[in-house]
PDB file of N, CA and C in Angstrom:
ATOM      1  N   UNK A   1     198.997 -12.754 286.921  1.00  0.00           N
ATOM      2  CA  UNK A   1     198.707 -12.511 285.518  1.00  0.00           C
ATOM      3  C   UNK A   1     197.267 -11.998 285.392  1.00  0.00           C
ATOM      4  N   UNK A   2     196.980 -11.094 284.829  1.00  0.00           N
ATOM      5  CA  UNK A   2     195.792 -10.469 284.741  1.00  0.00           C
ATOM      6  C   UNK A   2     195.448 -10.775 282.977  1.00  0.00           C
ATOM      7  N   UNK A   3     194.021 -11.418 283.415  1.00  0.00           N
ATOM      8  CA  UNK A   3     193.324 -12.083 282.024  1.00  0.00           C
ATOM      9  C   UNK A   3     192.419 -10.651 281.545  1.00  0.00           C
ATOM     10  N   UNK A   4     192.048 -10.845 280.380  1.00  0.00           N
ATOM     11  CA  UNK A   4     190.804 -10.105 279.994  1.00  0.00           C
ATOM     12  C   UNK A   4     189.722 -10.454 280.568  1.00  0.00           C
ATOM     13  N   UNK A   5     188.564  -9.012 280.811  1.00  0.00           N
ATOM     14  CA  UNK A   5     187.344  -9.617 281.097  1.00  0.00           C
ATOM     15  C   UNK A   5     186.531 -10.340 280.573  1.00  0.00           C
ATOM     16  N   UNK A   6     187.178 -10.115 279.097  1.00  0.00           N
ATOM     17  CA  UNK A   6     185.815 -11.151 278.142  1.00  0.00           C
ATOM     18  C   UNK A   6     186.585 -12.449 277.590  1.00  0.00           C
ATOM     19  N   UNK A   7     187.027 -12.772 278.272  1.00  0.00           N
ATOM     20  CA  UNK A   7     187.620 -14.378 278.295  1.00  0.00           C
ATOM     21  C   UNK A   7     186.880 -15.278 278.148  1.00  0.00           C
ATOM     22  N   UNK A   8     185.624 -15.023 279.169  1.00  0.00           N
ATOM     23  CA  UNK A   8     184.832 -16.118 279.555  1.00  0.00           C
ATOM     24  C   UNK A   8     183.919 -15.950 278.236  1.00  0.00           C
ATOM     25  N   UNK A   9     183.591 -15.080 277.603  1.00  0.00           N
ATOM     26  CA  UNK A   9     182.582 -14.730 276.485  1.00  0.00           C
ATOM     27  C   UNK A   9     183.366 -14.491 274.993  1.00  0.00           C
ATOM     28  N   UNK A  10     184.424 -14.679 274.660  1.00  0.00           N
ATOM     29  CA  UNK A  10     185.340 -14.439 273.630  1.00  0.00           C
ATOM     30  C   UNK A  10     185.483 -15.873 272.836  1.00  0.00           C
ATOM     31  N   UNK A  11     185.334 -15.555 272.285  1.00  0.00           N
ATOM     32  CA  UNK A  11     185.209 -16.953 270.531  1.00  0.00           C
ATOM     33  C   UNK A  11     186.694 -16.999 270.707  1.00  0.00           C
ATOM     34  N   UNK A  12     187.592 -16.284 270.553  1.00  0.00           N
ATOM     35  CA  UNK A  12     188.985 -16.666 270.143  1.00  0.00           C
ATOM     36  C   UNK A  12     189.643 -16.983 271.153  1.00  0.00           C
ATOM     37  N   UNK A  13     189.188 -16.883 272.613  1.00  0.00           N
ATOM     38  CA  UNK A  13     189.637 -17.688 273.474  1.00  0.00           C
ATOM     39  C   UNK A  13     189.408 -19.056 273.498  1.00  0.00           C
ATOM     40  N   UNK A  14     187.761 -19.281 273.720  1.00  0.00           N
ATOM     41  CA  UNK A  14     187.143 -20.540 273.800  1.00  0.00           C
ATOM     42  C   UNK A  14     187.115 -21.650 273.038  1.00  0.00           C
ATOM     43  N   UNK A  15     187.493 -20.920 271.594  1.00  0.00           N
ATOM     44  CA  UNK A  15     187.400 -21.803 270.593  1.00  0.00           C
ATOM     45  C   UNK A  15     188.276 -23.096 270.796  1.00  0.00           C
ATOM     46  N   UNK A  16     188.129 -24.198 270.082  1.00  0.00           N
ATOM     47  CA  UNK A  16     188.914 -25.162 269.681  1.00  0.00           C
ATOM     48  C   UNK A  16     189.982 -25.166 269.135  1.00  0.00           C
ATOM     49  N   UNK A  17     191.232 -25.450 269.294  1.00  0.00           N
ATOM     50  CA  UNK A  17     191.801 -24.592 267.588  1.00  0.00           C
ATOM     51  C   UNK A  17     192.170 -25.777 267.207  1.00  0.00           C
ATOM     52  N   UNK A  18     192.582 -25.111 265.759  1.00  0.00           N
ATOM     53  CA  UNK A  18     193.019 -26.321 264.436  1.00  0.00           C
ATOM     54  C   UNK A  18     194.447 -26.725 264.858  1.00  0.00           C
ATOM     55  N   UNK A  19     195.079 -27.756 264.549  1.00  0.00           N
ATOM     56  CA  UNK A  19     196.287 -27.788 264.889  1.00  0.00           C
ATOM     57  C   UNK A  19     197.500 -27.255 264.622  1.00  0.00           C
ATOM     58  N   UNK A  20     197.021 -27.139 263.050  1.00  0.00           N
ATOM     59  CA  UNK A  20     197.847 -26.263 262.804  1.00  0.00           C
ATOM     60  C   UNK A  20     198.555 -24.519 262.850  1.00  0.00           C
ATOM     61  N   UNK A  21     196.923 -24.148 263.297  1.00  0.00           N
ATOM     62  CA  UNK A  21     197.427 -22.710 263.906  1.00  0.00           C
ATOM     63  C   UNK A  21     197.425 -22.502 265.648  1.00  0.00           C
ATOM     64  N   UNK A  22     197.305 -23.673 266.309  1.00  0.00           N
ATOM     65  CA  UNK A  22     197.753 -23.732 267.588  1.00  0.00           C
ATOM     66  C   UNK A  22     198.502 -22.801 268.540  1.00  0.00           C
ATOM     67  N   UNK A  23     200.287 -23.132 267.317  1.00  0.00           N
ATOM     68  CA  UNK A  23     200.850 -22.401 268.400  1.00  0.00           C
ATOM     69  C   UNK A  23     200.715 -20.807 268.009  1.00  0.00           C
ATOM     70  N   UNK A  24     200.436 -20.265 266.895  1.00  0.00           N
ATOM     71  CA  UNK A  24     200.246 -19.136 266.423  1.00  0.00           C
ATOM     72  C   UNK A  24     199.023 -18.349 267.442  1.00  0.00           C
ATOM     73  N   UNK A  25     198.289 -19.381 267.666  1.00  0.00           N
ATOM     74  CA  UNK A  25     196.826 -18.658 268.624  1.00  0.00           C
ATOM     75  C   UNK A  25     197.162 -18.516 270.028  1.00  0.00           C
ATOM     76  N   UNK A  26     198.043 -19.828 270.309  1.00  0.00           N
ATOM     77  CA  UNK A  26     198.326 -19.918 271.958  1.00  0.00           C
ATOM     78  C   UNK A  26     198.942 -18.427 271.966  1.00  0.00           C
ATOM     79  N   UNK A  27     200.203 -18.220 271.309  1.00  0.00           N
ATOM     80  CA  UNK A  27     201.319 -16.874 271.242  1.00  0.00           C
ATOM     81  C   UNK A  27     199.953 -15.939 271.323  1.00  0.00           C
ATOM     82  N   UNK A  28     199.072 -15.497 270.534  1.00  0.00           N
ATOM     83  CA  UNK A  28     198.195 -14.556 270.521  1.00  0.00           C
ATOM     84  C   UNK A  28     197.268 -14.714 271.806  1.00  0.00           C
ATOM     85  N   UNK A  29     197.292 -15.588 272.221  1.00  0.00           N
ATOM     86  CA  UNK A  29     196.366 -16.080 273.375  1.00  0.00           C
ATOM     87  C   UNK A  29     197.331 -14.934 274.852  1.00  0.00           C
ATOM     88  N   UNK A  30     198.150 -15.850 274.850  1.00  0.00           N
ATOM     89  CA  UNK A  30     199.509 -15.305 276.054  1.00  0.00           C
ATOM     90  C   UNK A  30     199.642 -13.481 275.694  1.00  0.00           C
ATOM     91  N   UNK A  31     199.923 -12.963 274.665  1.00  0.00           N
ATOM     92  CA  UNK A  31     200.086 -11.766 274.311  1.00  0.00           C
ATOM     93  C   UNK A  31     198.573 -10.821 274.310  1.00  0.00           C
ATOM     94  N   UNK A  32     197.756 -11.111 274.155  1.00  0.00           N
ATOM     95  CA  UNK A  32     196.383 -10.439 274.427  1.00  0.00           C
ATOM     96  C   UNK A  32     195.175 -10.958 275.028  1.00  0.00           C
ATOM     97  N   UNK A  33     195.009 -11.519 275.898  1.00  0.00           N
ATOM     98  CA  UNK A  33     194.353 -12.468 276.363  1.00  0.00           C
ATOM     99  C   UNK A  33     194.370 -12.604 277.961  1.00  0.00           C
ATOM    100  N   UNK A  34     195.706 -12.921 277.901  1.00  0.00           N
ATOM    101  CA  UNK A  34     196.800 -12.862 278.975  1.00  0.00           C
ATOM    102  C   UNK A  34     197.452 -11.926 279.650  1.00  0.00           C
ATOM    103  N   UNK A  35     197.871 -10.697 278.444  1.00  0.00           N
ATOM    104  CA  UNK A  35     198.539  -9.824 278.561  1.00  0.00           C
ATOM    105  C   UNK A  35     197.620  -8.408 278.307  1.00  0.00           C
ATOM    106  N   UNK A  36     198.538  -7.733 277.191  1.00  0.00           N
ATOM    107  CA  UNK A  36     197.983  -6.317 277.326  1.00  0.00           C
ATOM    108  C   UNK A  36     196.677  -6.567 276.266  1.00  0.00           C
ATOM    109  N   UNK A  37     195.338  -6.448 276.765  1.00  0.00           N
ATOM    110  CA  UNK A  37     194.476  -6.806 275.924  1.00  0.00           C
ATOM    111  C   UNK A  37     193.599  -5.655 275.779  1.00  0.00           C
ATOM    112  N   UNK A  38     194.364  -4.659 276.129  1.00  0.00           N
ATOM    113  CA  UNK A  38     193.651  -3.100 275.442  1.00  0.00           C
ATOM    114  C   UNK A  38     194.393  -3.071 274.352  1.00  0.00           C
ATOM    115  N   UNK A  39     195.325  -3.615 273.276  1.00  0.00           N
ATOM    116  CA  UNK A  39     195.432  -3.754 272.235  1.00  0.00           C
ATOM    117  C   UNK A  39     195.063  -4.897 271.598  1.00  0.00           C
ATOM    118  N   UNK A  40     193.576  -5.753 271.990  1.00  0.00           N
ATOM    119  CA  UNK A  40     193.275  -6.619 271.051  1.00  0.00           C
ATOM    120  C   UNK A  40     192.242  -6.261 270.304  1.00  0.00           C
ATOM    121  N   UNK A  41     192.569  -5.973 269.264  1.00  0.00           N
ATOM    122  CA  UNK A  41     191.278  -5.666 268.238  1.00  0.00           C
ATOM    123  C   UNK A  41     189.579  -6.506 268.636  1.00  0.00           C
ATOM    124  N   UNK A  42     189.494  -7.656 268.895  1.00  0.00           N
ATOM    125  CA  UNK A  42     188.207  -8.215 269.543  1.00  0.00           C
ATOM    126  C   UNK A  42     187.931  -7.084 270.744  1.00  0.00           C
ATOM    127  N   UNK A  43     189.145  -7.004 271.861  1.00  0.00           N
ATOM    128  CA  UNK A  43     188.800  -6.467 272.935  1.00  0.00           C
ATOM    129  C   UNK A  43     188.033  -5.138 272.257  1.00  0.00           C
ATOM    130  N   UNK A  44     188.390  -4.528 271.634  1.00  0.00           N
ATOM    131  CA  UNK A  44     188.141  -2.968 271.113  1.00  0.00           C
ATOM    132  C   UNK A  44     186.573  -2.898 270.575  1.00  0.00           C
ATOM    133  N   UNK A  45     186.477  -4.122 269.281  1.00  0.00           N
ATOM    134  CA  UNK A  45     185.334  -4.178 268.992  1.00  0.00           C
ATOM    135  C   UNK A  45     184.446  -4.507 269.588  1.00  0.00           C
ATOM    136  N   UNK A  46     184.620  -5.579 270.717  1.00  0.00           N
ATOM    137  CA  UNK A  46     183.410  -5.888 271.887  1.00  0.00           C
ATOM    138  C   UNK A  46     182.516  -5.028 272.822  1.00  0.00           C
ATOM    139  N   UNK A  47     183.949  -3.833 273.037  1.00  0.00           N
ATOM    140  CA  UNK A  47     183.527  -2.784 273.807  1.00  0.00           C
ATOM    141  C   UNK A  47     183.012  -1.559 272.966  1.00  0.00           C
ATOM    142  N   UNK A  48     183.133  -1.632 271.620  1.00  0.00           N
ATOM    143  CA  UNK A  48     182.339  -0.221 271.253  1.00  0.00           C
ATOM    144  C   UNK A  48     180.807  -1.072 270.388  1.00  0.00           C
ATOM    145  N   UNK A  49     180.904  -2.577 269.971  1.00  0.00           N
ATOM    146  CA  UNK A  49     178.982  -3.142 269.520  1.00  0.00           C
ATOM    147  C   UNK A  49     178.842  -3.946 270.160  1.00  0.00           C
ATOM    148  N   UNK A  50     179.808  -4.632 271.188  1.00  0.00           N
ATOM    149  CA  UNK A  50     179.160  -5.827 272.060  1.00  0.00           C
ATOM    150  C   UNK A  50     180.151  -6.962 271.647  1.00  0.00           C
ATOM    151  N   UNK A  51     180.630  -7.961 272.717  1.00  0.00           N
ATOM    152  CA  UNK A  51     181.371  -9.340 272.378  1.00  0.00           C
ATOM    153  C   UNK A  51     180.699 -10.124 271.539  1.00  0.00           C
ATOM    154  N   UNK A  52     178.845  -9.842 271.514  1.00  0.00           N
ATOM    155  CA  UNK A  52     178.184 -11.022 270.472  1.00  0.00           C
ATOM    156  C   UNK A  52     178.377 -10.261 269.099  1.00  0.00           C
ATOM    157  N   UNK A  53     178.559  -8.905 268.763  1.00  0.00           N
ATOM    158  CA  UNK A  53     178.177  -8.772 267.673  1.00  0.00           C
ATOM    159  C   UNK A  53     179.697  -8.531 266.870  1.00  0.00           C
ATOM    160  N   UNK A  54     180.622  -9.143 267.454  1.00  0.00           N
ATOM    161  CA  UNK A  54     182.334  -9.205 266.656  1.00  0.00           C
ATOM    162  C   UNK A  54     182.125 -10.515 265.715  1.00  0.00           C
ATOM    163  N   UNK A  55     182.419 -10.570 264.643  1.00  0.00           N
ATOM    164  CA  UNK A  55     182.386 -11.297 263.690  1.00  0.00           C
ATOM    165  C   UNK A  55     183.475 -12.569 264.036  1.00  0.00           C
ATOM    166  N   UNK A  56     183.520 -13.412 263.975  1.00  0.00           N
ATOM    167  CA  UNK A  56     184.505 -14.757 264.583  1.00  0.00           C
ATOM    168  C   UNK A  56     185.454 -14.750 263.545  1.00  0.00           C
ATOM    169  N   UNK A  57     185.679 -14.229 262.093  1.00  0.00           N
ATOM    170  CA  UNK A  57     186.805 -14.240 261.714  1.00  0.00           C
ATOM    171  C   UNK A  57     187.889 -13.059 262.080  1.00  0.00           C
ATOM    172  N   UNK A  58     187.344 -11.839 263.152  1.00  0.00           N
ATOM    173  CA  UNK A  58     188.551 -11.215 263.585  1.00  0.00           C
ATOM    174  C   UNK A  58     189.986 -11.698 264.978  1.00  0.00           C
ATOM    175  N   UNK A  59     190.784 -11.860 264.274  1.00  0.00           N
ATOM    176  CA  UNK A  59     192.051 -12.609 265.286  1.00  0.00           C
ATOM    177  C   UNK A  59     192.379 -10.894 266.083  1.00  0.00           C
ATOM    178  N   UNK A  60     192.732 -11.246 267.257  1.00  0.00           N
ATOM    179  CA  UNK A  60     193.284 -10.143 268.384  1.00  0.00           C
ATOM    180  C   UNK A  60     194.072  -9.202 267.374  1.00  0.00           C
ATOM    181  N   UNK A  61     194.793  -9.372 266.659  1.00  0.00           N
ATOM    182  CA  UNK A  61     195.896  -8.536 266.168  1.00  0.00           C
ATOM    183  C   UNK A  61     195.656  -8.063 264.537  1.00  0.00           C
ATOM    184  N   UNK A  62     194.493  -7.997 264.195  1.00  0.00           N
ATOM    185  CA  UNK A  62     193.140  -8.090 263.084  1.00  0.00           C
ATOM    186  C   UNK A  62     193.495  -6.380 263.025  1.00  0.00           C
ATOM    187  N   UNK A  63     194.273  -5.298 263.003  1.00  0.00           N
ATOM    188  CA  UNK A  63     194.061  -4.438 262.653  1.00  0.00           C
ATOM    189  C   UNK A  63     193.465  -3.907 261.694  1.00  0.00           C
ATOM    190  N   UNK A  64     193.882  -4.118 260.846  1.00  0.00           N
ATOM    191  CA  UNK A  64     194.206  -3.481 259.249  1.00  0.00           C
ATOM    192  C   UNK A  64     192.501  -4.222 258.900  1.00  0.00           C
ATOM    193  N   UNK A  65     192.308  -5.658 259.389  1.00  0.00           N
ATOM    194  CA  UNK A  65     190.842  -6.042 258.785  1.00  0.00           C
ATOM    195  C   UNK A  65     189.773  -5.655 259.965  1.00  0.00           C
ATOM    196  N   UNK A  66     189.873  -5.004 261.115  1.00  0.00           N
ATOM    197  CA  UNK A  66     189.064  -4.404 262.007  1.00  0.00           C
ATOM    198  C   UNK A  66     188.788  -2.774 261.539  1.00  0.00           C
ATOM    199  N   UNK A  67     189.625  -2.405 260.845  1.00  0.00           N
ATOM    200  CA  UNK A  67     189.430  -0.863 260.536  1.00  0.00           C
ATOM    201  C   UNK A  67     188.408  -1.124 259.139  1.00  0.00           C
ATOM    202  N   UNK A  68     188.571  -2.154 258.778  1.00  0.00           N
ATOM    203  CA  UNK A  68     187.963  -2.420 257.302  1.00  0.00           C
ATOM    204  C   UNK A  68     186.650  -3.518 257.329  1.00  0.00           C
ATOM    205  N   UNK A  69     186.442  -3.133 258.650  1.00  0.00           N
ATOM    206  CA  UNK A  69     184.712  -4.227 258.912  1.00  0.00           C
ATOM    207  C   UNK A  69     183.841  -3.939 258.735  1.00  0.00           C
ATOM    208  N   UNK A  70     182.919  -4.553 257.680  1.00  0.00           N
ATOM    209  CA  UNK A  70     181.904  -4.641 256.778  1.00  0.00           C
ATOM    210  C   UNK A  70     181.150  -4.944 257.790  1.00  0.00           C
ATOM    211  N   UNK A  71     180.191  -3.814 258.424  1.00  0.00           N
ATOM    212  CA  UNK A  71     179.326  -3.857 259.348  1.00  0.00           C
ATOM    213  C   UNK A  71     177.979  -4.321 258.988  1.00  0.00           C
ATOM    214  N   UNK A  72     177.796  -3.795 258.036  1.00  0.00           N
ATOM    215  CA  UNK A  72     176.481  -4.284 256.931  1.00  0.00           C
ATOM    216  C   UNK A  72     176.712  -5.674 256.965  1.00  0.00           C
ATOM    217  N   UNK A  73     177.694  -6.305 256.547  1.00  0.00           N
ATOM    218  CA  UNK A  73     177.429  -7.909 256.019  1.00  0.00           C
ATOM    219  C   UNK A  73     177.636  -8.844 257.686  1.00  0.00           C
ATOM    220  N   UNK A  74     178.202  -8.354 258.081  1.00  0.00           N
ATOM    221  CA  UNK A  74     178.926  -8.658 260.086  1.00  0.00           C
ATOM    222  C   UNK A  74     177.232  -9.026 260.776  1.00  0.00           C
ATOM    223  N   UNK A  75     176.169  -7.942 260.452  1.00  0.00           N
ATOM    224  CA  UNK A  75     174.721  -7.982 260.821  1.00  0.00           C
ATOM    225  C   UNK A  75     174.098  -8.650 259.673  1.00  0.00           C
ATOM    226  N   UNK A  76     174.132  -9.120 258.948  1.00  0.00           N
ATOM    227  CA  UNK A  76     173.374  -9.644 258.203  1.00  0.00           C
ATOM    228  C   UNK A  76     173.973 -11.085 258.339  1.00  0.00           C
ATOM    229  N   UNK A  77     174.823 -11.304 258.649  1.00  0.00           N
ATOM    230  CA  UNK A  77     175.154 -13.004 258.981  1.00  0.00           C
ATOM    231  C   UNK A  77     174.655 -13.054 260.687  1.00  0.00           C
ATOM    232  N   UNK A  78     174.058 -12.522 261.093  1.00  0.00           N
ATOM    233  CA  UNK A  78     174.312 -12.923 262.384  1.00  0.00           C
ATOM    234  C   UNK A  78     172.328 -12.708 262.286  1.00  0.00           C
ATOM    235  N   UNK A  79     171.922 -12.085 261.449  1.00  0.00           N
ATOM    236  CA  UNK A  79     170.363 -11.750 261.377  1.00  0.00           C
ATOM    237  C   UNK A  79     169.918 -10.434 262.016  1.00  0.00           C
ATOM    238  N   UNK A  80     171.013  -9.447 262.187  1.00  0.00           N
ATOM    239  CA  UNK A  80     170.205  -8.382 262.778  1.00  0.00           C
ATOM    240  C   UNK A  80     170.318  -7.287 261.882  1.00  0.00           C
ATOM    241  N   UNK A  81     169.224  -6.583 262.598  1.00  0.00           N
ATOM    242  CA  UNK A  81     169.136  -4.588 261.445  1.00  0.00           C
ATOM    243  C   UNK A  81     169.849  -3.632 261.328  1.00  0.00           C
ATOM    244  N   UNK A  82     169.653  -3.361 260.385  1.00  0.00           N
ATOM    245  CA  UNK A  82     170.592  -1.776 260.267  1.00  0.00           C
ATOM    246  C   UNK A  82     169.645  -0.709 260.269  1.00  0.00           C
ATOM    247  N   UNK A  83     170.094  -0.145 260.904  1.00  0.00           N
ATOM    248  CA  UNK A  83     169.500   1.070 261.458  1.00  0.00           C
ATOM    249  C   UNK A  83     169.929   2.458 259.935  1.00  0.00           C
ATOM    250  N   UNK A  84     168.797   3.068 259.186  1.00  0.00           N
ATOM    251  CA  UNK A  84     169.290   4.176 258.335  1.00  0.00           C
ATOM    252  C   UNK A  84     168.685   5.131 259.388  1.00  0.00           C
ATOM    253  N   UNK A  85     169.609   6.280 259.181  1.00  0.00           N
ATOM    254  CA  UNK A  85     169.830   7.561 259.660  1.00  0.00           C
ATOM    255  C   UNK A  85     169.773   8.676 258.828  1.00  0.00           C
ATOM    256  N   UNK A  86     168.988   9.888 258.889  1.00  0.00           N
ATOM    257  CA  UNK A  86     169.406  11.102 257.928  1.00  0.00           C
ATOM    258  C   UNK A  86     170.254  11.856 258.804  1.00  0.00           C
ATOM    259  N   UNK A  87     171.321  12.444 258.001  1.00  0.00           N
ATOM    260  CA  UNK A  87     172.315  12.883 258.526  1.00  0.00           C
ATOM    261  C   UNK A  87     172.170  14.415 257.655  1.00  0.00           C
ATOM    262  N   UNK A  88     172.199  14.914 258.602  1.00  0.00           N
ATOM    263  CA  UNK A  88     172.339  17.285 258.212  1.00  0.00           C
ATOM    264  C   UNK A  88     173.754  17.425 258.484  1.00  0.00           C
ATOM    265  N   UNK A  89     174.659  17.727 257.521  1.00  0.00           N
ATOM    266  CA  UNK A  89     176.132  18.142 258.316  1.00  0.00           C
ATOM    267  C   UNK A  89     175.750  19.721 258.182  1.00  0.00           C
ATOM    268  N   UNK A  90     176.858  19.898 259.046  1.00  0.00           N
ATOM    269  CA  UNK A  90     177.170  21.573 259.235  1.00  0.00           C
ATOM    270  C   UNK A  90     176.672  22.502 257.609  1.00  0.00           C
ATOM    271  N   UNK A  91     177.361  21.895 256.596  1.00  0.00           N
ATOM    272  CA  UNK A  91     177.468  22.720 255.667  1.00  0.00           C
ATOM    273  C   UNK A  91     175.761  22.966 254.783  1.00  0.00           C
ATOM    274  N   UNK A  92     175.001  22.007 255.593  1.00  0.00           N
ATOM    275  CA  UNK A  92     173.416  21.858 255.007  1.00  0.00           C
ATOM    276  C   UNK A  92     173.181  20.679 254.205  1.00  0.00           C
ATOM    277  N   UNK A  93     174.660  19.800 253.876  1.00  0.00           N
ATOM    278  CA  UNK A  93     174.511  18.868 252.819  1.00  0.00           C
ATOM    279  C   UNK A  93     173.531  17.656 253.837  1.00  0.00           C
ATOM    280  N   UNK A  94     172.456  17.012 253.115  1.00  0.00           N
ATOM    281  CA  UNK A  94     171.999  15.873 253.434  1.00  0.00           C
ATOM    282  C   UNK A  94     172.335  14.200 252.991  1.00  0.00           C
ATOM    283  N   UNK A  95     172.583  12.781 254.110  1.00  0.00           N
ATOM    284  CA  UNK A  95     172.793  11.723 253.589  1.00  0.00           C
ATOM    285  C   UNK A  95     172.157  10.995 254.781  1.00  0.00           C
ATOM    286  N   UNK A  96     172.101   9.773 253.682  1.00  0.00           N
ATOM    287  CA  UNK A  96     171.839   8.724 255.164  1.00  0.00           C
ATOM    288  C   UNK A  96     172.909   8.461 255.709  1.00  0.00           C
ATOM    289  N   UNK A  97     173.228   7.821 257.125  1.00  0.00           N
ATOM    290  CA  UNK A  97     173.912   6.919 257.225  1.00  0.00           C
ATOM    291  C   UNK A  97     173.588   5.421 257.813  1.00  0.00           C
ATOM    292  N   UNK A  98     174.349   4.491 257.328  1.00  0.00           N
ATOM    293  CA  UNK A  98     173.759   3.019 257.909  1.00  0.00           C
ATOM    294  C   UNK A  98     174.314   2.622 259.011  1.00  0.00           C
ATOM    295  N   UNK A  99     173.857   2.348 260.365  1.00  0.00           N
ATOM    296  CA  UNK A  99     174.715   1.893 261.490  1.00  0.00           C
ATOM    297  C   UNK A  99     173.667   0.481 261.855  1.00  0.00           C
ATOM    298  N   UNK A 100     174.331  -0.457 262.030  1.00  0.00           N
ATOM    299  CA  UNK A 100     173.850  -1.901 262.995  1.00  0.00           C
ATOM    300  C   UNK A 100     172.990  -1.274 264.322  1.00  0.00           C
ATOM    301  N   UNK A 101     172.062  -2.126 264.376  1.00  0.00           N
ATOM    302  CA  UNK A 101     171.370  -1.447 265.493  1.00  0.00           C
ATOM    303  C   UNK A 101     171.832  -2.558 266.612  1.00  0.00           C
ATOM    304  N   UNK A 102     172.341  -1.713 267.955  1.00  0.00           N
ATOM    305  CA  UNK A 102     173.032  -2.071 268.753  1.00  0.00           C
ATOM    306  C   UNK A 102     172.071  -2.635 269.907  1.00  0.00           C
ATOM    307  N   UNK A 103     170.913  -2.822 269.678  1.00  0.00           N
ATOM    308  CA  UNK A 103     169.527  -3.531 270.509  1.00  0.00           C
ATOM    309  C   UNK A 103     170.049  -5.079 270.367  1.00  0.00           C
ATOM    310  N   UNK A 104     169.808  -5.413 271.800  1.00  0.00           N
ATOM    311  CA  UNK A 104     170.076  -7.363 271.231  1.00  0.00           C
ATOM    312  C   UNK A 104     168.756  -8.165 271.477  1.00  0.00           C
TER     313      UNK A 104
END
């Protein structure tokens, strides 16, 4: 059985769980964890800002609320900066953009 690499560093592995969502986590545990864990949303987010900077309320199968992560508030609970950017697109239009600064 081939585990994930970030097992040893993953909140939703390590954690404790409640009893009542037990067997719901173990199943998610065995299925991405265990299994194919290039579809676990943690796995995804760990590898593009880091395993410390994934927010502990995303569960492996967190799609729909991983596409919709409030990166701004994700760094501001954890105490780190956001990085503003001026951005030139092609067409000449100017904006900022805000990205988490990925320094730990």
């Amino acid at each position: 059985m081939t585990f994930c690499n970030l097992c040893e560093r993953c909140f939703f592995f390590n954690e404790p769980l409640v009893d009542y969502l037990s067997s719901n986590a173990e199943l998610l545990r065995g299925m991405y964890c265990e299994g194919d864990f290039s579809k676990c949303m943690i796995h995804a987010l760990a590898l593009s800002y880091g395993i410390h900077k994934v927010p502990g309320y995303i569960n492996p199968n967190d799609k729909d609320e991983t596409l919709n992560i409030d990166l701004r508030k994700a760094c501001e609970l954890r105490g780190e900066m956001i990085k503003l950017s001026k951005v030139i697109y092609r067409n000449g239009t100017i904006s900022n953009l805000e990205t988490p600064s990925l320094t730990d």
